[in-house]
N, C-alpha and C. Protein backbone atom coordinates (compact mmCIF):
# COMPACT_ATOMS: atom_id res chain seq x y z
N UNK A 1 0.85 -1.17 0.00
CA UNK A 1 0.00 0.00 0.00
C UNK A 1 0.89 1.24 0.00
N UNK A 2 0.55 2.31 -0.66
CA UNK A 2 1.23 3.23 -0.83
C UNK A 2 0.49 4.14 -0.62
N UNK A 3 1.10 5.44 0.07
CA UNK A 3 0.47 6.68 0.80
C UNK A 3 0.81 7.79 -0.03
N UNK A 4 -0.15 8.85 -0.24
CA UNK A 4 0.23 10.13 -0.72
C UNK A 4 1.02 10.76 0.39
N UNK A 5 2.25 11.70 -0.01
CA UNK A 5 2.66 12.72 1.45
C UNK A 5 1.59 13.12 2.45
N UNK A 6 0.45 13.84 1.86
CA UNK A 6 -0.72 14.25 2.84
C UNK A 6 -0.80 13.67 3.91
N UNK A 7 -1.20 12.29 3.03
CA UNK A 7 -1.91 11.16 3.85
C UNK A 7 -1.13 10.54 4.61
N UNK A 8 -0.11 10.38 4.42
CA UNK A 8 0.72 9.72 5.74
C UNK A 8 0.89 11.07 6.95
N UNK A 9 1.16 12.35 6.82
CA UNK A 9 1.43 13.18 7.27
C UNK A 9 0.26 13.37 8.31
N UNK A 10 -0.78 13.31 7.40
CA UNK A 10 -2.52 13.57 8.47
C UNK A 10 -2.61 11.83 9.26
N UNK A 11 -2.24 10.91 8.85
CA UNK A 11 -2.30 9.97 9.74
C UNK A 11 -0.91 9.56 10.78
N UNK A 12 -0.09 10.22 10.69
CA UNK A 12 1.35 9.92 11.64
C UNK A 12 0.79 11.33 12.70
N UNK A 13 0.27 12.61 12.10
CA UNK A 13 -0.30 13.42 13.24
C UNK A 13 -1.18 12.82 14.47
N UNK A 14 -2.41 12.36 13.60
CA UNK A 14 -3.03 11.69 14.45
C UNK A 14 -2.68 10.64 15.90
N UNK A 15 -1.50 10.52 15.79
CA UNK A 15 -0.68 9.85 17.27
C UNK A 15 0.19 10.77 17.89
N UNK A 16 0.19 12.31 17.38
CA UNK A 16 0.85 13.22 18.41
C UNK A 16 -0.17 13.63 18.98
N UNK A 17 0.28 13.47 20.78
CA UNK A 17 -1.00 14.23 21.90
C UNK A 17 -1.49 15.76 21.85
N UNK A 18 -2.54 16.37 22.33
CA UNK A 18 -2.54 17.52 22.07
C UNK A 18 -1.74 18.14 23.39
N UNK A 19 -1.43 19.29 23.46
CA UNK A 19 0.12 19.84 24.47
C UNK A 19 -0.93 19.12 25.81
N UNK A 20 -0.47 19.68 26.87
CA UNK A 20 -0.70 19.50 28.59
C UNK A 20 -1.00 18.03 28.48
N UNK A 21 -1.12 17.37 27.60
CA UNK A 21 -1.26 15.33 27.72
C UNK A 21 -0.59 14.88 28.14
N UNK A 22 -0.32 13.54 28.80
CA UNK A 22 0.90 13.18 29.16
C UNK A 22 0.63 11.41 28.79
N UNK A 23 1.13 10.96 28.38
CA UNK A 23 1.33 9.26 28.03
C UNK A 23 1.41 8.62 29.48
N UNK A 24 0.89 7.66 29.69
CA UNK A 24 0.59 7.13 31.15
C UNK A 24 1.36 5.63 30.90
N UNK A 25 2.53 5.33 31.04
CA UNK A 25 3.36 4.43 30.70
C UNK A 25 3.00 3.04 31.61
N UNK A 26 2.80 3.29 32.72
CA UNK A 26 2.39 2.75 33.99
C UNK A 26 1.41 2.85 34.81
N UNK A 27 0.49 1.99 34.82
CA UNK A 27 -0.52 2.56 36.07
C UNK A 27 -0.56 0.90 36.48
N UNK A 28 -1.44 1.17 37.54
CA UNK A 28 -2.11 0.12 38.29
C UNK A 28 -0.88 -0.74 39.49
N UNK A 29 -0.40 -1.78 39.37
CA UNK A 29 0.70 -2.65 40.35
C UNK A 29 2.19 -2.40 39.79
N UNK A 30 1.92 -1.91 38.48
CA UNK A 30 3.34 -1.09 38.17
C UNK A 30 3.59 -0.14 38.02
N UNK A 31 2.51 0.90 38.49
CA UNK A 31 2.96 1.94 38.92
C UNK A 31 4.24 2.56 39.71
N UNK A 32 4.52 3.54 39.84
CA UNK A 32 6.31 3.85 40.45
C UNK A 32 5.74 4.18 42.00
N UNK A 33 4.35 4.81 41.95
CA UNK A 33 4.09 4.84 43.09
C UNK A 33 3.74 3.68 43.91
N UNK A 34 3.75 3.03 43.64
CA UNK A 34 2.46 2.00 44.30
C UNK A 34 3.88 0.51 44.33
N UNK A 35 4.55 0.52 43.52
CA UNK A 35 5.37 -0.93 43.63
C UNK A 35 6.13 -1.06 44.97
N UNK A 36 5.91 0.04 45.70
CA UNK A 36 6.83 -0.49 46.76
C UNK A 36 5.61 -0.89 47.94
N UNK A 37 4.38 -1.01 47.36
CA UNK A 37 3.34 -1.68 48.34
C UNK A 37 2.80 -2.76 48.37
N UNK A 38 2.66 -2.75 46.70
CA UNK A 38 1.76 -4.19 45.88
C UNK A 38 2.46 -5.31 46.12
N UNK A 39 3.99 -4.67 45.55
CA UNK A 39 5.30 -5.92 44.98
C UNK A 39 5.05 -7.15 46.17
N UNK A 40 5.33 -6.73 47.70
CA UNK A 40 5.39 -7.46 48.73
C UNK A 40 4.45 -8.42 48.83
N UNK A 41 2.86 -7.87 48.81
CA UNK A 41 2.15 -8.45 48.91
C UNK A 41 1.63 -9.45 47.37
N UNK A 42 2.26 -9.16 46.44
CA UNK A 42 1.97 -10.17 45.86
C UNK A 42 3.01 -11.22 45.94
N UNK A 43 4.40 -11.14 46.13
CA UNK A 43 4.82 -11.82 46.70
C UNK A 43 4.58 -12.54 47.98
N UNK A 44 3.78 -12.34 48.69
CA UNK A 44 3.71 -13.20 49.94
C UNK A 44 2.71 -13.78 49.39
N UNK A 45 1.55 -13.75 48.27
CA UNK A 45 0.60 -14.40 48.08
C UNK A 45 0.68 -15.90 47.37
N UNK A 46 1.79 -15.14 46.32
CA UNK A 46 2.54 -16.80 45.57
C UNK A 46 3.43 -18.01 46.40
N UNK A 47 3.07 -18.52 46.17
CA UNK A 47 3.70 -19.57 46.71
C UNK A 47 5.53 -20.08 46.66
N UNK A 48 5.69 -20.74 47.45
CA UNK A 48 7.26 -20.45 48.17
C UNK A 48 8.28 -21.39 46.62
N UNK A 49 9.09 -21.04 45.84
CA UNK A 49 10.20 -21.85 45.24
C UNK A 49 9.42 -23.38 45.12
N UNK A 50 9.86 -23.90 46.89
CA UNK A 50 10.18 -25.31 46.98
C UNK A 50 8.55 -25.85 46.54
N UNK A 51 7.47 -25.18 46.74
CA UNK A 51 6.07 -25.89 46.47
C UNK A 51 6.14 -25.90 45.17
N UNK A 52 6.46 -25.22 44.24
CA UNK A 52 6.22 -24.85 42.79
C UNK A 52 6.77 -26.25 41.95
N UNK A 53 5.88 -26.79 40.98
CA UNK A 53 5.94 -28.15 40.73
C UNK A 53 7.33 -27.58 39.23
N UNK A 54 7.63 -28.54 39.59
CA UNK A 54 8.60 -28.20 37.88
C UNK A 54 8.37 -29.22 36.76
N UNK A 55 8.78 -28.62 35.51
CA UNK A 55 7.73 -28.70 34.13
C UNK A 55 8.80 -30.33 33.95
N UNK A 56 8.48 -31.46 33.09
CA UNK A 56 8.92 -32.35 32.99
C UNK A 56 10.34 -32.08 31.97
N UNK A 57 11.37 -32.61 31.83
CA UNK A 57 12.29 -32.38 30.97
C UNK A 57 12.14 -32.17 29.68
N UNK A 58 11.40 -33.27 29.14
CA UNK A 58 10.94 -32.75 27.64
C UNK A 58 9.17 -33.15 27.85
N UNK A 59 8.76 -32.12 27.23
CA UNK A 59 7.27 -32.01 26.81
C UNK A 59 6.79 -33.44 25.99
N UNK A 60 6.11 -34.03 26.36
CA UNK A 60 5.41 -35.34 25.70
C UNK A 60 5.32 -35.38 24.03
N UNK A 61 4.84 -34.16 23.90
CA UNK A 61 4.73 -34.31 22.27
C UNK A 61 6.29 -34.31 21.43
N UNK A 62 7.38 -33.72 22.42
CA UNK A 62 8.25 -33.65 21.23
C UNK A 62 8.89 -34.97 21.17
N UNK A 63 8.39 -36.00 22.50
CA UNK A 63 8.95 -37.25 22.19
C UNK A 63 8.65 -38.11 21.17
N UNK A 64 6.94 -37.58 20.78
CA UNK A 64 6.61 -38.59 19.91
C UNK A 64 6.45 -37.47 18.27
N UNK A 65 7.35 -36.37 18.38
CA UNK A 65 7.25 -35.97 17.14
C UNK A 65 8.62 -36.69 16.46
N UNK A 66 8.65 -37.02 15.10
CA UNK A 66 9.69 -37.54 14.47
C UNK A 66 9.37 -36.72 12.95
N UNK A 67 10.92 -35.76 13.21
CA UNK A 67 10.65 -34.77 11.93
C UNK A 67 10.75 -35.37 10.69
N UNK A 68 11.36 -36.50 10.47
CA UNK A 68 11.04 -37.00 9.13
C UNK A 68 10.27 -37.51 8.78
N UNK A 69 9.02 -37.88 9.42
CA UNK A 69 7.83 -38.68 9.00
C UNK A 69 7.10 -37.47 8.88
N UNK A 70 5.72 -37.87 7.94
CA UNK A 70 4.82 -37.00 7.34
C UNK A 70 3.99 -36.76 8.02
N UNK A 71 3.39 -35.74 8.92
CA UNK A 71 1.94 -36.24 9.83
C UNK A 71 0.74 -36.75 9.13
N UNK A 72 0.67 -36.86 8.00
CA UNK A 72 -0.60 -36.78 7.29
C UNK A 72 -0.34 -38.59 6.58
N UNK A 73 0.62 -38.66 5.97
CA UNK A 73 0.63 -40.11 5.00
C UNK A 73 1.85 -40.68 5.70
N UNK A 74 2.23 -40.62 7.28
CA UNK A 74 3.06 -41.29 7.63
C UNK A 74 3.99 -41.81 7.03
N UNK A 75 4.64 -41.40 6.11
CA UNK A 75 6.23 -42.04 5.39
C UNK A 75 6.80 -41.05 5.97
N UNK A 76 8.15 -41.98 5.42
CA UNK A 76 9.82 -41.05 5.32
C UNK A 76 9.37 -40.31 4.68
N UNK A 77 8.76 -39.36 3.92
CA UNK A 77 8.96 -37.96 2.96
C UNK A 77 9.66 -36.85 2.82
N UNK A 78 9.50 -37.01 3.95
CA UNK A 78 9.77 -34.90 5.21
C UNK A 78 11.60 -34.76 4.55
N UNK A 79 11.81 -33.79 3.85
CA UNK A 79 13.42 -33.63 4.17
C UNK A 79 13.58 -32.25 4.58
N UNK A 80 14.72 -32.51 5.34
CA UNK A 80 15.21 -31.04 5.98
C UNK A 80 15.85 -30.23 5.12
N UNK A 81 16.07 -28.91 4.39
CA UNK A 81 15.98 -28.52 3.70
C UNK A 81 16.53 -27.39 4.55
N UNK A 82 16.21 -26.58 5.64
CA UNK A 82 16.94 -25.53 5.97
C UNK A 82 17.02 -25.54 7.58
N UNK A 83 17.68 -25.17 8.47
CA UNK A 83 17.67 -25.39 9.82
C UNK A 83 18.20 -23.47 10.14
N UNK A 84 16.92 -23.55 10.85
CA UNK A 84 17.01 -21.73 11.38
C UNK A 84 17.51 -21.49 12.87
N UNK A 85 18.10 -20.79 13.07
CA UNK A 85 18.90 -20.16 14.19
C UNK A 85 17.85 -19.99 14.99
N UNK A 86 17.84 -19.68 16.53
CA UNK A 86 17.60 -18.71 17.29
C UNK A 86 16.38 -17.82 16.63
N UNK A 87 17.64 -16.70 16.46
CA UNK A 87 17.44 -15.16 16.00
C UNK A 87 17.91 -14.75 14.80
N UNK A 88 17.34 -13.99 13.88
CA UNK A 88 17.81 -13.15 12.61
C UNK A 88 17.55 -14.18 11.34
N UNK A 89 17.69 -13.72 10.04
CA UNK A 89 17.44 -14.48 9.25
C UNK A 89 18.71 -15.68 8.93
N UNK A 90 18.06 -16.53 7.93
CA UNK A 90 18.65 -17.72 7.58
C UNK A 90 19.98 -17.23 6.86
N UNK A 91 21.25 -18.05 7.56
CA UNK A 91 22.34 -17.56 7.09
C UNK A 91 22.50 -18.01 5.48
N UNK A 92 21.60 -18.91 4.46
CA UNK A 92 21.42 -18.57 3.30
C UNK A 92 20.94 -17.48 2.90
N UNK A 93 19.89 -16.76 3.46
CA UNK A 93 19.89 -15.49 3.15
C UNK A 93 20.54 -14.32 3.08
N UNK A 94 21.39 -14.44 4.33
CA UNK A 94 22.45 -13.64 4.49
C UNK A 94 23.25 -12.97 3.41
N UNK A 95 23.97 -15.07 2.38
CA UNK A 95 24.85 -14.75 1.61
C UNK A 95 24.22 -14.26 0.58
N UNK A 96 22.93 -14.04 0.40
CA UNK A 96 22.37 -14.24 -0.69
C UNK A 96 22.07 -12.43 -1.21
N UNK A 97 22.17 -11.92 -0.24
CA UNK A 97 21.38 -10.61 0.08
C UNK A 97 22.98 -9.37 0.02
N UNK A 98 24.04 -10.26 0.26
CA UNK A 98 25.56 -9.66 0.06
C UNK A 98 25.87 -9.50 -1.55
């Protein structure tokens, strides 16, 4: 989609406040005022480390996922074809884009 100057200009205005406004970054239990009252008490409400159950090592499904089988027609089909990082794009892209 493409914008006339105007039109981007009258719609990027539209998100500046009018003067004496102020952006309210924080309210409610994270407020700057208030965290040194809430914080405690929601902490004393949660429960201690040692009660807190911990999650199993691996999640059930990824035991029984097997990336080379097909979910649909169960064969070998599936090939791996690209393996992505983390973060940022695919280092084929990288070279590709140099």
């Amino acid at each position: 989609m493409t914008l006339e100057g105007m039109e981007f200009i009258r719609r990027f205005c539209m998100h500046i406040l009018p003067s004496k406004f102020v952006k309210i970054r924080h309210y409610g239990i994270l407020s700057a005022t208030s965290k040194k009252t809430t914080l405690p008490q929601i902490k004393s409400l949660l429960p201690e480390q040692s009660q807190i159950k911990k999650a199993p090592e691996e999640p059930r499904e990824l035991n029984e996922f097997k990336p080379g089988i097909c979910p649909y027609c169960k064969t070998e089909t599936m090939l791996t074809i690209e393996i992505f990082f983390k973060r940022g794009p695919p280092v084929s892209f990288l070279k590709n884009s140099a």
